[in-house]
Protein backbone atom coordinates (compact mmCIF):
# COMPACT_ATOMS: atom_id res chain seq x y z
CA UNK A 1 10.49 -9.03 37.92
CA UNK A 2 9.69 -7.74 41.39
CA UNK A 3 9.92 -4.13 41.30
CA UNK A 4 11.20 -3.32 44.83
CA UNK A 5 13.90 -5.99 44.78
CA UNK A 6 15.15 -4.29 41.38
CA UNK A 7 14.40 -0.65 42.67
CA UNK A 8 17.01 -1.95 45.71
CA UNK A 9 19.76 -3.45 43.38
CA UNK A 10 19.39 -0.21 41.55
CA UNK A 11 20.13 2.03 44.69
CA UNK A 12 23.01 -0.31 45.56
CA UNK A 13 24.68 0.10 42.20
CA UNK A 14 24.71 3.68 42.61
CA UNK A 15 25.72 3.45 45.88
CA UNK A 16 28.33 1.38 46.02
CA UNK A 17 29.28 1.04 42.13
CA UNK A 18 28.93 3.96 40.05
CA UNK A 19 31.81 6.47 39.84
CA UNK A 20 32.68 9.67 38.10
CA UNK A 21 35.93 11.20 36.77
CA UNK A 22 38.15 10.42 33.91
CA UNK A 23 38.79 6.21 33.02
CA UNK A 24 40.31 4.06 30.39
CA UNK A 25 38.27 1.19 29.99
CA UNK A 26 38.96 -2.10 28.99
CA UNK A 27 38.27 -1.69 25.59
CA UNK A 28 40.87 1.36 25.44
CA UNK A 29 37.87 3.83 25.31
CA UNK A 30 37.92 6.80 28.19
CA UNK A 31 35.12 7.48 29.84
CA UNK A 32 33.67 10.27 32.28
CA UNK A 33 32.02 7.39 34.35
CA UNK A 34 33.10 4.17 35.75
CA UNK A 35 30.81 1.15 37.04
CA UNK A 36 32.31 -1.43 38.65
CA UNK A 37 29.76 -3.89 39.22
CA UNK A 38 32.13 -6.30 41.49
CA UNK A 39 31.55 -3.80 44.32
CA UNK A 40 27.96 -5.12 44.56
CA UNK A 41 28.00 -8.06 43.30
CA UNK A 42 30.27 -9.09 46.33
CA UNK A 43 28.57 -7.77 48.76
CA UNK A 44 25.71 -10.45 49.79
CA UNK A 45 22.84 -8.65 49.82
CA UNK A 46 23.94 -7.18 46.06
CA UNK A 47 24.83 -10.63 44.93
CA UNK A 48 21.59 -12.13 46.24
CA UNK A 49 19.69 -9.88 44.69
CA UNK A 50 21.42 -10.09 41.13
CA UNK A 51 20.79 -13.95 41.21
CA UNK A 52 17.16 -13.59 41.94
CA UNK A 53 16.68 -11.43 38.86
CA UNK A 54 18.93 -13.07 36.90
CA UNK A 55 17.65 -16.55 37.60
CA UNK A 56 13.65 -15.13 37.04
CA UNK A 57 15.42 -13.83 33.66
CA UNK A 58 16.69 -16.95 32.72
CA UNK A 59 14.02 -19.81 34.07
CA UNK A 60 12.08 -20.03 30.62
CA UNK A 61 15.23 -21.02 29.12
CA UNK A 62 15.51 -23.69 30.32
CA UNK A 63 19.26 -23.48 30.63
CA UNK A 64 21.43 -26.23 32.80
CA UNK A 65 24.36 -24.04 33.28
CA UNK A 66 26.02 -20.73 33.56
CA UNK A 67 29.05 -19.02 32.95
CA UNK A 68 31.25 -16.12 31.66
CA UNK A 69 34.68 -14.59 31.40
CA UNK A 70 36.61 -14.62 34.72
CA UNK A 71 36.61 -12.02 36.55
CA UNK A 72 33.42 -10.49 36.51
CA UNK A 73 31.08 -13.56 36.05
CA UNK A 74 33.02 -15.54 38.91
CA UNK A 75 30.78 -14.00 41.11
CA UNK A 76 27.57 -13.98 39.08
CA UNK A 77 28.18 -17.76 38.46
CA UNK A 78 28.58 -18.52 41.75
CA UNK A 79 25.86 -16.63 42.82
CA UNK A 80 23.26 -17.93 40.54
CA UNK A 81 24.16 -21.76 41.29
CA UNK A 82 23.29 -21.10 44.58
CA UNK A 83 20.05 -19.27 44.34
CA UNK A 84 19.07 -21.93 41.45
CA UNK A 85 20.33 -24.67 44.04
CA UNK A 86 17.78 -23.41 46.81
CA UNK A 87 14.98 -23.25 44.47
CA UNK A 88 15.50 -26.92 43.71
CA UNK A 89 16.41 -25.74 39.91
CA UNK A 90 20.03 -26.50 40.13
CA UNK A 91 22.50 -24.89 37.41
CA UNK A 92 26.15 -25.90 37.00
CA UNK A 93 28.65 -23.46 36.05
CA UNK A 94 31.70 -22.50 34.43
CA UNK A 95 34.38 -20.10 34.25
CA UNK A 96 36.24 -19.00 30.95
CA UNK A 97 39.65 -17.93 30.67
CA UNK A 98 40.64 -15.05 28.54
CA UNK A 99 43.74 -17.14 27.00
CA UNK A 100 44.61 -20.85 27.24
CA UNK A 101 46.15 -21.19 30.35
CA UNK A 102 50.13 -22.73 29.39
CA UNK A 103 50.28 -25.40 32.55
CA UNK A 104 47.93 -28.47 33.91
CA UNK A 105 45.26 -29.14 31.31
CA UNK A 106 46.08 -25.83 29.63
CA UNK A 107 42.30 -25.46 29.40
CA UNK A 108 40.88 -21.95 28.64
CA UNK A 109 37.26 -23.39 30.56
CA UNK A 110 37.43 -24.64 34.31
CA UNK A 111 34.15 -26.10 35.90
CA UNK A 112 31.14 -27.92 34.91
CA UNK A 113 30.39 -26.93 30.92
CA UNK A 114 31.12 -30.21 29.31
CA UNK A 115 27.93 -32.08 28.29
CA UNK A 116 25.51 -28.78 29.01
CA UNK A 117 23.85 -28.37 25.90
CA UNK A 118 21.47 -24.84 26.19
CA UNK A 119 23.78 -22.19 28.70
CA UNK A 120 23.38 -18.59 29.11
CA UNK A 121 27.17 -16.04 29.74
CA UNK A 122 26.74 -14.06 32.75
CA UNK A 123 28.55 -10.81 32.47
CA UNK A 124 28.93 -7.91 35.24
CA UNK A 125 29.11 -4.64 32.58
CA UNK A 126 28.61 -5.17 28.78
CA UNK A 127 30.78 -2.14 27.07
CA UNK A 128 31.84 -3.90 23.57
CA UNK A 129 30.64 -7.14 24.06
CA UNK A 130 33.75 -8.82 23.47
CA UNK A 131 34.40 -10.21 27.20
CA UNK A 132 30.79 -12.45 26.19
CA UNK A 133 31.62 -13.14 22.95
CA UNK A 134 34.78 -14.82 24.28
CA UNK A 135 33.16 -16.92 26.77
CA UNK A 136 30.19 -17.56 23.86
CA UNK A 137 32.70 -18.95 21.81
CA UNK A 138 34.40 -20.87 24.26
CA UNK A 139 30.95 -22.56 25.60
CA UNK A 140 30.37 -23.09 21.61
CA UNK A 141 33.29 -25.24 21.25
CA UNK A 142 31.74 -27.57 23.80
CA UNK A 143 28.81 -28.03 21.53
CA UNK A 144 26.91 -26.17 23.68
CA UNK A 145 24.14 -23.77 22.41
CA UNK A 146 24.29 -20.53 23.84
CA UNK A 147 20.29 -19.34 24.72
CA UNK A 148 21.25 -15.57 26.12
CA UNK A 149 23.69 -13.31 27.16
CA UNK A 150 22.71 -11.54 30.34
CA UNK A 151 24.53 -8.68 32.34
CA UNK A 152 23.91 -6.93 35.53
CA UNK A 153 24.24 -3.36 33.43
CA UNK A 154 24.93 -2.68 29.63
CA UNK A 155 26.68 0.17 28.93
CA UNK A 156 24.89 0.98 25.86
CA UNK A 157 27.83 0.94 23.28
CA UNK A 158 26.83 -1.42 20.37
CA UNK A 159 27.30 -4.62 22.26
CA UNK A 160 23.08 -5.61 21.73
CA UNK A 161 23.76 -5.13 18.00
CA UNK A 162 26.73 -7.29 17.84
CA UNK A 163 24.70 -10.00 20.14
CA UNK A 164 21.76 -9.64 17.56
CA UNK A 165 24.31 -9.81 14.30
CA UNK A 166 25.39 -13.30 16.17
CA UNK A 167 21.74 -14.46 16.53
CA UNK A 168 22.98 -14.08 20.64
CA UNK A 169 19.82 -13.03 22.69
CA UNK A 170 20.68 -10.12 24.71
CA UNK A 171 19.44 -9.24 28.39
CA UNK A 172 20.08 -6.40 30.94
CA UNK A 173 18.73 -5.77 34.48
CA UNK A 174 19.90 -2.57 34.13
CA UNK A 175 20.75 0.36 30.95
CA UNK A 176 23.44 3.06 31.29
CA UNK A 177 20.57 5.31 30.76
CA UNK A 178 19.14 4.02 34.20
CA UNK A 179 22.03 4.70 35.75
CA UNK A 180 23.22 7.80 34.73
CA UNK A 181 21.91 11.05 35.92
CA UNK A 182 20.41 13.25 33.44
CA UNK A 183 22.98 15.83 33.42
CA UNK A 184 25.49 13.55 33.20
CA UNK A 185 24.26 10.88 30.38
C-alpha cells in the first residue's frame, strides 16, 4: 500500500471528515465524534485515492464486482469501477437497498450483481456492521460468494468480530484509533 497516498487520504479524512461534539448514530448509539466519510469520498481527489487502496486491497481476490448498501458505497462503487476500468481490471457493481423497494421490479439490488460469483461490500464507516451484513446477504441471495468486506474507516465497535463469527473477511484502510487524537480516543 503506498504510504504517502494513504498518509494523504488520512489528512483528508481529518480534514474534511472527522467531527467532534455530541451525535446519535445510526445504530442509536451517541457518540462524542462523528466521521462522515461521504465528505471525502466525493471530493475527487478523496475518492481517487480510496479506489486506489481499495482496489490494491482487493486485486488478490480476484473479485468481478463490487457493491454495498446505498448511500455510502454509491460512491465507493462507483469509484472503484472506474479506477479498476483504467487499469484494464474491470469490476461491475451494485447497489443494495435497505428494504425492497414497493414499485418497478421491487428489487432490493439495482446494477450489475447477477451472475458475479466472488464480490467484495464496500462500506464508507463500519460502526455495527449491520449496513454490510445487509448488502452481504443480499449479494448471497444471488449465489454470489462474498470474499471481503472492506471500509474506508472502522469504527472499532465489534463489527470485525461479527464479520469473523460469519466467516466474512474483514478490511480497513483506516482504524478509529488512527483517527482519533489521543486525548480524545
Amino acid at each position: 500500500m503506498d504510504q504517502a497516498q494513504r498518509d494523504a487520504l488520512r489528512q483528508m479524512l481529518l480534514g474534511r471528515s472527522m467531527r467532534f461534539g455530541e451525535f446519535v448514530l445510526s445504530s442509536g448509539a451517541t457518540s462524542n465524534y462523528y466521521i462522515d466519510v461521504r465528505k471525502t469520498s466525493l471530493h475527487p481527489a478523496g475518492l481517487r485515492m480510496i479506489s486506489k487502496l481499495f482496489f490494491e486491497m482487493l486485486e488478490a481476490d480476484n473479485v468481478t464486482a463490487v457493491g454495498g448498501l446505498t448511500l455510502g458505497a454509491d460512491p465507493l462503487v462507483a469509484g472503484l469501477m472506474l479506477h479498476s476500468a483504467d487499469l484494464g481490471k474491470p469490476l461491475e457493481g451494485f447497489l443494495v437497498r435497505r428494504n425492497t423497494k414497493d414499485h418497478g421490479l421491487r428489487g432490493q439490488v439495482e446494477g450489475n450483481l447477477a451472475g458475479h460469483k466472488r464480490v467484495a461490500i464496500l462500506d464508507d464507516v463500519i460502526t455495527s456492521g449491520e449496513s454490510a451484513l445487509i448488502a452481504a446477504e443480499a449479494a448471497e441471495s444471488y449465489k454470489a460468494e462474498v470474499v471481503r468486506v472492506l471500509a474506508v474507516v472502522d469504527r472499532e465497535q465489534g463489527a470485525s468480530q461479527i464479520f469473523q463469527q460469519r466467516g466474512l473477511p474483514f478490511s480497513a484502510l483506516f482504524s478509529i484509533g488512527e483517527l482519533l487524537p489521543a486525548e480524545r480516543g
